[in-house]
PDB file of N, CA and C in Angstrom:
ATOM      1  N   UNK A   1     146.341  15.419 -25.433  1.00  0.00           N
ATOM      2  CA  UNK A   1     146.587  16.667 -24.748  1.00  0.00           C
ATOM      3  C   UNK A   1     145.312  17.505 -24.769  1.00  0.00           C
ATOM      4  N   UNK A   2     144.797  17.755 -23.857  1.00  0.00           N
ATOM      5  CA  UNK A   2     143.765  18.842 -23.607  1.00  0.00           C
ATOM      6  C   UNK A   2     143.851  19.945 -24.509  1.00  0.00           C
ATOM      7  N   UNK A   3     142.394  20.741 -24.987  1.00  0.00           N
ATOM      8  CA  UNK A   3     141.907  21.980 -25.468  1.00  0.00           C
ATOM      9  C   UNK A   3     141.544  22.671 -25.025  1.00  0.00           C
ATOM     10  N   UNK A   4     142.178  23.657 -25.624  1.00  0.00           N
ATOM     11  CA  UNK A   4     141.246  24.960 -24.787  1.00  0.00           C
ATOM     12  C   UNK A   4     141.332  25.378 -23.149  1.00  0.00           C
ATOM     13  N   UNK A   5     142.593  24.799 -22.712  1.00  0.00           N
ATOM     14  CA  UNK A   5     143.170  25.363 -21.472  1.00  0.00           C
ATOM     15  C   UNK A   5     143.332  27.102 -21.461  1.00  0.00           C
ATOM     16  N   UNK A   6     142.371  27.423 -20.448  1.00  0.00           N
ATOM     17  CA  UNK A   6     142.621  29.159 -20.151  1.00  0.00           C
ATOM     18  C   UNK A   6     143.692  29.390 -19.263  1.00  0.00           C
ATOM     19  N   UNK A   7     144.064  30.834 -19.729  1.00  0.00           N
ATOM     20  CA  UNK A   7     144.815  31.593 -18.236  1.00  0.00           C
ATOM     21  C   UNK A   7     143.934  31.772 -17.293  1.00  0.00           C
ATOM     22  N   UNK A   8     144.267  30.719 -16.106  1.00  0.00           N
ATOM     23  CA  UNK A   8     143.731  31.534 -14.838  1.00  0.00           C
ATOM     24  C   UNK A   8     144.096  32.250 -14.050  1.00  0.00           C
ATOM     25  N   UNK A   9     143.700  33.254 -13.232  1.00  0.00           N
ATOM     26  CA  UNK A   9     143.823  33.073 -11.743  1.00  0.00           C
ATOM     27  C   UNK A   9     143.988  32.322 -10.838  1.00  0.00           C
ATOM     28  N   UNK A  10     145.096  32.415  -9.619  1.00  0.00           N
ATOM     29  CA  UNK A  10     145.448  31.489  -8.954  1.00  0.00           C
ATOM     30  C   UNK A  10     144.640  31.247  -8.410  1.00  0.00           C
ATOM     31  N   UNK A  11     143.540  31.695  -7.664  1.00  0.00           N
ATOM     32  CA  UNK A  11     142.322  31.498  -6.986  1.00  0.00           C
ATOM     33  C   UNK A  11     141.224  30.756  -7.597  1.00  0.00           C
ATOM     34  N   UNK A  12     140.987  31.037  -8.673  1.00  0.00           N
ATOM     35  CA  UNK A  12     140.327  30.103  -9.906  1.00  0.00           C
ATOM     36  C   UNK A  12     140.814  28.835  -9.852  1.00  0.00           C
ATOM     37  N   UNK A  13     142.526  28.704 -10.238  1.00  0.00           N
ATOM     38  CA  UNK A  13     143.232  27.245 -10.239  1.00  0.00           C
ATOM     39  C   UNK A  13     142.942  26.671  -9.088  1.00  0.00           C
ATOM     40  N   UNK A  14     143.061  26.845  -7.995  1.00  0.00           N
ATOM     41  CA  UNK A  14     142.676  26.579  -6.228  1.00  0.00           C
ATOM     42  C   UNK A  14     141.228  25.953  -6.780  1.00  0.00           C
ATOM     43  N   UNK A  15     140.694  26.782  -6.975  1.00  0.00           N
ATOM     44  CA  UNK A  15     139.062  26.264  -6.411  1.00  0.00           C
ATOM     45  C   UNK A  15     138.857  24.986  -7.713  1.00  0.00           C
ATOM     46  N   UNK A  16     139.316  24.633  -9.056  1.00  0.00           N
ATOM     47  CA  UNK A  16     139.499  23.858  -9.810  1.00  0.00           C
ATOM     48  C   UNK A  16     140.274  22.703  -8.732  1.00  0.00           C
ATOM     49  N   UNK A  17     140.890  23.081  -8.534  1.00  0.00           N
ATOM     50  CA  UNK A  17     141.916  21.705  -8.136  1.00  0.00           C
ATOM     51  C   UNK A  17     141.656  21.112  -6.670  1.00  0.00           C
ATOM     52  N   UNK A  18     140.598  21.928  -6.198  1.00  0.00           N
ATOM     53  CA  UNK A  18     140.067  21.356  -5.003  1.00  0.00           C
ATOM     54  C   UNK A  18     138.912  20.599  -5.418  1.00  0.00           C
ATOM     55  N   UNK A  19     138.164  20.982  -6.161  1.00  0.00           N
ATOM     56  CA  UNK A  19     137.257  19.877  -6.875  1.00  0.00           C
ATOM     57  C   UNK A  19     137.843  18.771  -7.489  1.00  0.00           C
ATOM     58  N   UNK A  20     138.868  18.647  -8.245  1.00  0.00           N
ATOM     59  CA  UNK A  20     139.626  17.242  -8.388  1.00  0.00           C
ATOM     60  C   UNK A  20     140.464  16.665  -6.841  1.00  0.00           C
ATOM     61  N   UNK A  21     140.446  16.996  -5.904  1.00  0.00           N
ATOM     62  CA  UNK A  21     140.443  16.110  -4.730  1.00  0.00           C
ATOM     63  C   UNK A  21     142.026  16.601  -4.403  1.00  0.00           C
ATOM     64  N   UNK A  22     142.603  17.927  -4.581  1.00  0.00           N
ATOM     65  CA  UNK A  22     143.667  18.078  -3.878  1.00  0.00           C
ATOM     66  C   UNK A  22     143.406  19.008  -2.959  1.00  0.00           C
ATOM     67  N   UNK A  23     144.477  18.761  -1.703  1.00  0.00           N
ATOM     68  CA  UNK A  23     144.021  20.205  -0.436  1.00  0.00           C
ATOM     69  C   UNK A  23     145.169  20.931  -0.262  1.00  0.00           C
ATOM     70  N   UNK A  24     144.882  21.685   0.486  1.00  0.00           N
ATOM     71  CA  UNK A  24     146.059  22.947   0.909  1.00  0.00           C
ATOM     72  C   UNK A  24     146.662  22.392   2.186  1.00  0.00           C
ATOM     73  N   UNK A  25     148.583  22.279   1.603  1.00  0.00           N
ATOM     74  CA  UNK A  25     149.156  21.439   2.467  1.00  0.00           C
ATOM     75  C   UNK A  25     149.655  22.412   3.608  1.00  0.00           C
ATOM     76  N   UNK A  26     150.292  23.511   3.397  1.00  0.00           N
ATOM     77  CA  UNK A  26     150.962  24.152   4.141  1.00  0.00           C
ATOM     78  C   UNK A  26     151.913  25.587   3.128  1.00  0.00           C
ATOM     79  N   UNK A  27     151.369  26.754   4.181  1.00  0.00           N
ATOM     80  CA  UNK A  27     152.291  27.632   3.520  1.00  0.00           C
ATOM     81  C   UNK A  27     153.927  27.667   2.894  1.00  0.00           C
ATOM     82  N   UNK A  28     154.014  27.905   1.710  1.00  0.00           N
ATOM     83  CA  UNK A  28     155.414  27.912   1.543  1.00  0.00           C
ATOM     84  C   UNK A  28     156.203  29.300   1.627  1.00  0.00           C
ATOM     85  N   UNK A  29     157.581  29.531   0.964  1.00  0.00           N
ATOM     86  CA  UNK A  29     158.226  30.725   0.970  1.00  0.00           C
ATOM     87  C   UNK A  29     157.429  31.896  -0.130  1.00  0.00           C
ATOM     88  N   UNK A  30     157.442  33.038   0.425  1.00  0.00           N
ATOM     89  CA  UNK A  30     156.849  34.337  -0.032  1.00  0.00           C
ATOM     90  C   UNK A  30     155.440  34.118  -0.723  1.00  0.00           C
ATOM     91  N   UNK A  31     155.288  34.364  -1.772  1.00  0.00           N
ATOM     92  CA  UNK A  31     153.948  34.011  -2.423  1.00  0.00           C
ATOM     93  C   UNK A  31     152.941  32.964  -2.841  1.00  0.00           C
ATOM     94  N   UNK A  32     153.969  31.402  -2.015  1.00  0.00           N
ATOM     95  CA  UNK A  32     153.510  30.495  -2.903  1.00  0.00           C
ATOM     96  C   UNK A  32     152.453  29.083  -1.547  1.00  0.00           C
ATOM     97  N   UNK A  33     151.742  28.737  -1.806  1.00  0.00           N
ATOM     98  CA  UNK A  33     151.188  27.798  -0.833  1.00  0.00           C
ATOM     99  C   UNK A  33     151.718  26.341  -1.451  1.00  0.00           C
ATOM    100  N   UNK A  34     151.694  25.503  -1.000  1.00  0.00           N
ATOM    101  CA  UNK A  34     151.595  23.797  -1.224  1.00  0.00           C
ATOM    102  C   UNK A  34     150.559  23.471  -1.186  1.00  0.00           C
ATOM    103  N   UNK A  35     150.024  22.822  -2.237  1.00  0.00           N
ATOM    104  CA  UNK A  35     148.757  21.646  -2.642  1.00  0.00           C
ATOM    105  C   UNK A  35     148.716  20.713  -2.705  1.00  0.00           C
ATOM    106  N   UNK A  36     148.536  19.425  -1.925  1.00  0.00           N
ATOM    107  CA  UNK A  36     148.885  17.991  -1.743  1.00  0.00           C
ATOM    108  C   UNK A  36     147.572  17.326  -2.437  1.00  0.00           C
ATOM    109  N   UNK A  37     148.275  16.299  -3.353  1.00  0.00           N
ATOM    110  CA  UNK A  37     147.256  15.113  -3.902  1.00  0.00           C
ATOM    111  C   UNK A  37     147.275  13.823  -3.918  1.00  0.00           C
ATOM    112  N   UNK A  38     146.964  12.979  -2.544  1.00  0.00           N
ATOM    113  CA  UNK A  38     147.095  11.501  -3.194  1.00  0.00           C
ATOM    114  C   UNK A  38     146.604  10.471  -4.103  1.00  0.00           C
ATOM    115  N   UNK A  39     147.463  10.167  -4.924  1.00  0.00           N
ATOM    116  CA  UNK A  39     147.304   8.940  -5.780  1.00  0.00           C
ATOM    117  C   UNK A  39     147.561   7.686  -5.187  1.00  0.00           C
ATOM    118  N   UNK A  40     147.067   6.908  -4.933  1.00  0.00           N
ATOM    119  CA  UNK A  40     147.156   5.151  -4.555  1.00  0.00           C
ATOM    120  C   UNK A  40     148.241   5.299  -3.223  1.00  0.00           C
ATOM    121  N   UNK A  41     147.889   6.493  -2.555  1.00  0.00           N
ATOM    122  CA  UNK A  41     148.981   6.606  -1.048  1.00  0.00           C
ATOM    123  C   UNK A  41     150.810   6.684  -1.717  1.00  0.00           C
ATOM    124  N   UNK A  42     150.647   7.540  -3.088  1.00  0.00           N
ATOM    125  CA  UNK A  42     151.758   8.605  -3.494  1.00  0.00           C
ATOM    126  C   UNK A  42     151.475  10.106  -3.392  1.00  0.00           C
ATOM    127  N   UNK A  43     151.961  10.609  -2.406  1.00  0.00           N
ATOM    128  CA  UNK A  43     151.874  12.175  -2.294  1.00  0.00           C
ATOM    129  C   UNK A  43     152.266  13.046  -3.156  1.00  0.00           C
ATOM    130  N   UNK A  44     151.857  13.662  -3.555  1.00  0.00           N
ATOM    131  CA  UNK A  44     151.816  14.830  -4.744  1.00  0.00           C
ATOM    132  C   UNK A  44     152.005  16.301  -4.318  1.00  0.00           C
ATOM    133  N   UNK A  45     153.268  16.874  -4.191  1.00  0.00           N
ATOM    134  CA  UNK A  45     152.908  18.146  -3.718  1.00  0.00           C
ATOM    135  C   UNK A  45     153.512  19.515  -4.572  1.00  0.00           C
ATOM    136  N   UNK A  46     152.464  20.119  -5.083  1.00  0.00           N
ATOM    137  CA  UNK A  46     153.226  21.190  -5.739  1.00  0.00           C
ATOM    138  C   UNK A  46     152.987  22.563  -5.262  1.00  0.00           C
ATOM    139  N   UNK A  47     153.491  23.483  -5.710  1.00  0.00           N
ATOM    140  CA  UNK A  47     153.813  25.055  -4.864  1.00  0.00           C
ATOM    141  C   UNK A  47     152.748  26.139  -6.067  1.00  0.00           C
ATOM    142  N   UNK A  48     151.935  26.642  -5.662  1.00  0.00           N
ATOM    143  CA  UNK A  48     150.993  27.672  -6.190  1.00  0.00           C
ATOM    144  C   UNK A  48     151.375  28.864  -5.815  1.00  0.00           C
ATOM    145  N   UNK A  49     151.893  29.936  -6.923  1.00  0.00           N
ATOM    146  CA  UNK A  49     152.192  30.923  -6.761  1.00  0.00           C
ATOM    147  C   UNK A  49     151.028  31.800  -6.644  1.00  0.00           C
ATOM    148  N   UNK A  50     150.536  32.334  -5.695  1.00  0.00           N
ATOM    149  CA  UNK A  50     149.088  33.031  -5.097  1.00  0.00           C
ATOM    150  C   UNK A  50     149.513  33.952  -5.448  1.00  0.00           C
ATOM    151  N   UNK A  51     150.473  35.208  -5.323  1.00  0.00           N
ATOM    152  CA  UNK A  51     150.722  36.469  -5.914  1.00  0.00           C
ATOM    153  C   UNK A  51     150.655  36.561  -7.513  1.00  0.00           C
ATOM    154  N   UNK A  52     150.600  35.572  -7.990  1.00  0.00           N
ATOM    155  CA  UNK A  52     150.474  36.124  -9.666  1.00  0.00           C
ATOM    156  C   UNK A  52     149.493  36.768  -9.826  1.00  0.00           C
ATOM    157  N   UNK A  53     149.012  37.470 -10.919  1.00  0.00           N
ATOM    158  CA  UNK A  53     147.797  37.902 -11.283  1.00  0.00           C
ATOM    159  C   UNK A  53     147.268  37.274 -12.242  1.00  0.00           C
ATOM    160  N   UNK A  54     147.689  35.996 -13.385  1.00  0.00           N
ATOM    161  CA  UNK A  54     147.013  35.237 -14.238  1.00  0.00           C
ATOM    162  C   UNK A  54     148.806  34.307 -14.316  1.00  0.00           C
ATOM    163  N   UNK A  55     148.263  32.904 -14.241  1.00  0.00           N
ATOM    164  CA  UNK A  55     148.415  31.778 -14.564  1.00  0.00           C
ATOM    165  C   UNK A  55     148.455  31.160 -16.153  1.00  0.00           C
ATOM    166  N   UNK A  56     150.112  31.044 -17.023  1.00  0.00           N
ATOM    167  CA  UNK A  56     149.257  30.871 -18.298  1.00  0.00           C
ATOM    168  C   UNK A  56     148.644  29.579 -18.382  1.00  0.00           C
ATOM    169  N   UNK A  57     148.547  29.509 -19.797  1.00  0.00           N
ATOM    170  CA  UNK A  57     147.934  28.171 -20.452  1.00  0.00           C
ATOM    171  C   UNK A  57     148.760  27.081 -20.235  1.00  0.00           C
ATOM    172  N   UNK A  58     150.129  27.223 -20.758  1.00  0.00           N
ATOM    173  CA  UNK A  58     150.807  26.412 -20.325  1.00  0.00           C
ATOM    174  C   UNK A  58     151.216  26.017 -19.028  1.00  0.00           C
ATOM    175  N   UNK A  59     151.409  26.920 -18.096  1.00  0.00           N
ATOM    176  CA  UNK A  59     151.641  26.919 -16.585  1.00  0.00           C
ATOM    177  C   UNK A  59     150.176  25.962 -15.974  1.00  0.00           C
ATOM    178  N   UNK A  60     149.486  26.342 -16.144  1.00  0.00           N
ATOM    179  CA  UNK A  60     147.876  25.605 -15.733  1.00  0.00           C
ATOM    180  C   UNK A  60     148.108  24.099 -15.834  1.00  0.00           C
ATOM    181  N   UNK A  61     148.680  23.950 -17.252  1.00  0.00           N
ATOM    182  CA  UNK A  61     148.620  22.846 -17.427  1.00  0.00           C
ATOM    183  C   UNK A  61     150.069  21.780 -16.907  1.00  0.00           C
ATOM    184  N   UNK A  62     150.963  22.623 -16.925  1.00  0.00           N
ATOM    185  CA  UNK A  62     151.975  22.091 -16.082  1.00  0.00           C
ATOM    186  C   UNK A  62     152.171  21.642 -14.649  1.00  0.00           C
ATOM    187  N   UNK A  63     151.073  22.353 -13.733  1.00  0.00           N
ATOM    188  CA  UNK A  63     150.571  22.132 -12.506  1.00  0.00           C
ATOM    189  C   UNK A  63     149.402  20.501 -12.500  1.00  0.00           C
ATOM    190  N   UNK A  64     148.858  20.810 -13.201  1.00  0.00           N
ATOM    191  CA  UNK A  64     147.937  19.722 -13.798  1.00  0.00           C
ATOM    192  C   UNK A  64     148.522  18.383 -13.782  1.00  0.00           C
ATOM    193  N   UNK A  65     149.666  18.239 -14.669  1.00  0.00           N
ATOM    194  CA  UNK A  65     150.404  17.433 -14.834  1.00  0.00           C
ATOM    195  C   UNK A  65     151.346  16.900 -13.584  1.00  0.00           C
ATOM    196  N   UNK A  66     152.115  18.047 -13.119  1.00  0.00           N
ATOM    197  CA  UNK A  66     152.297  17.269 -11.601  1.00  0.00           C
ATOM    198  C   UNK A  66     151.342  16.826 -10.368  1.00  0.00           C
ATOM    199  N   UNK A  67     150.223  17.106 -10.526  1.00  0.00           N
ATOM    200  CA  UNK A  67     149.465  16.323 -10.009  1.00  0.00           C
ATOM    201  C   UNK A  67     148.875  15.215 -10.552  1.00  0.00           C
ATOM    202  N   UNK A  68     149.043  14.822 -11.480  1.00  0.00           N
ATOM    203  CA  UNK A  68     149.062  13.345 -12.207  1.00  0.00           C
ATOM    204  C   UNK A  68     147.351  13.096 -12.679  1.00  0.00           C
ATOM    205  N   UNK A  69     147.375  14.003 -13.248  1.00  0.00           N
ATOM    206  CA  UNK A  69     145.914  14.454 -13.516  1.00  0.00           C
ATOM    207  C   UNK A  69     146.010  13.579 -15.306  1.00  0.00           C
ATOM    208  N   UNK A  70     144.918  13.046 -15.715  1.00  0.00           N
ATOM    209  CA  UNK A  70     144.883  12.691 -16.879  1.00  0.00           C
ATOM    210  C   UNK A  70     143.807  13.638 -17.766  1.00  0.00           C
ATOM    211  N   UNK A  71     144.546  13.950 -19.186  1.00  0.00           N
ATOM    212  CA  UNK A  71     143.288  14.564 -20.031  1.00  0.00           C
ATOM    213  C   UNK A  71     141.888  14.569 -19.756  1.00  0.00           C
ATOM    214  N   UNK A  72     141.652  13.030 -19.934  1.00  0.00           N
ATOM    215  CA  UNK A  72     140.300  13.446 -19.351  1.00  0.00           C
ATOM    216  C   UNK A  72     139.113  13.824 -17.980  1.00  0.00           C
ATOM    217  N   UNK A  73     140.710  13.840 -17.197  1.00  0.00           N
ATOM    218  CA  UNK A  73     140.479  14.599 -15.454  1.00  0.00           C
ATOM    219  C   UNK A  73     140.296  15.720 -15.502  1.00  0.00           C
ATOM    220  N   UNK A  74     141.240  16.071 -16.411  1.00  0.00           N
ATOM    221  CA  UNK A  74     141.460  17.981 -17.017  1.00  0.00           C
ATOM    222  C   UNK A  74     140.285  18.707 -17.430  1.00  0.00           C
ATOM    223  N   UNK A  75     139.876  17.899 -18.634  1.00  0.00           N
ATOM    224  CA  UNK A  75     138.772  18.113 -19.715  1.00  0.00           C
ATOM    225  C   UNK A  75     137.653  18.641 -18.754  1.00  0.00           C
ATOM    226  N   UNK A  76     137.248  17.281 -18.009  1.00  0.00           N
ATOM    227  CA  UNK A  76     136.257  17.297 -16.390  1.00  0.00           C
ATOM    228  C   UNK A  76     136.192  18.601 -15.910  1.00  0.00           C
ATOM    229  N   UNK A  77     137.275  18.854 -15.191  1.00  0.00           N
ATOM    230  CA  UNK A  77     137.496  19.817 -14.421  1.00  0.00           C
ATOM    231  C   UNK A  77     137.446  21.153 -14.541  1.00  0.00           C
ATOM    232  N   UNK A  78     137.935  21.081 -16.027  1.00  0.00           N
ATOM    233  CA  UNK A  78     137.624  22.657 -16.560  1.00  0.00           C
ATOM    234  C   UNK A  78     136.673  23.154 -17.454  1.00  0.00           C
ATOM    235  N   UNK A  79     135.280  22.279 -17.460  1.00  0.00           N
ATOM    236  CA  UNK A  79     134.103  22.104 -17.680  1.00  0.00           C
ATOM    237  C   UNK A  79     132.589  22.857 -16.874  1.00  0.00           C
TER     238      UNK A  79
END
């Protein structure tokens, strides 16, 4: 399990998770966008709440995880 995961900003998490190779799928309901990631042509899509004002530690990393991100993808990324 990863160290030292921060609270981000959703805009922060965005620009992280576009460098690990996911894009912006399509607006969802009220505050939240869709972020699509393929793995081996399995679609990955989870919902980013853009109105928050900080993202916790755990939440960061729960997003992380549904995109099928491994520790040391994480580690990478938030480097």
């Amino acid at each position: 399990m990863p160290k030292n995961i921060p609270s981000l900003k959703p805009r922060e998490l965005i620009k992280i998770l576009e460098k690990g190779g996911c894009k912006f799928y399509r607006e969802g309901k009220g505050d939240h966008c869709l972020y699509i990631r393929l793995i081996q042509e399995n679609k990955r899509i989870v919902p980013i709440d853009i109105g928050a004002k900080e993202i916790s530690p755990a939440y960061v990393l729960r997003i992380f995880r549904q995109f099928g991100f491994t520790d040391e993808e994480i580690d990478k990324l938030l480097k």
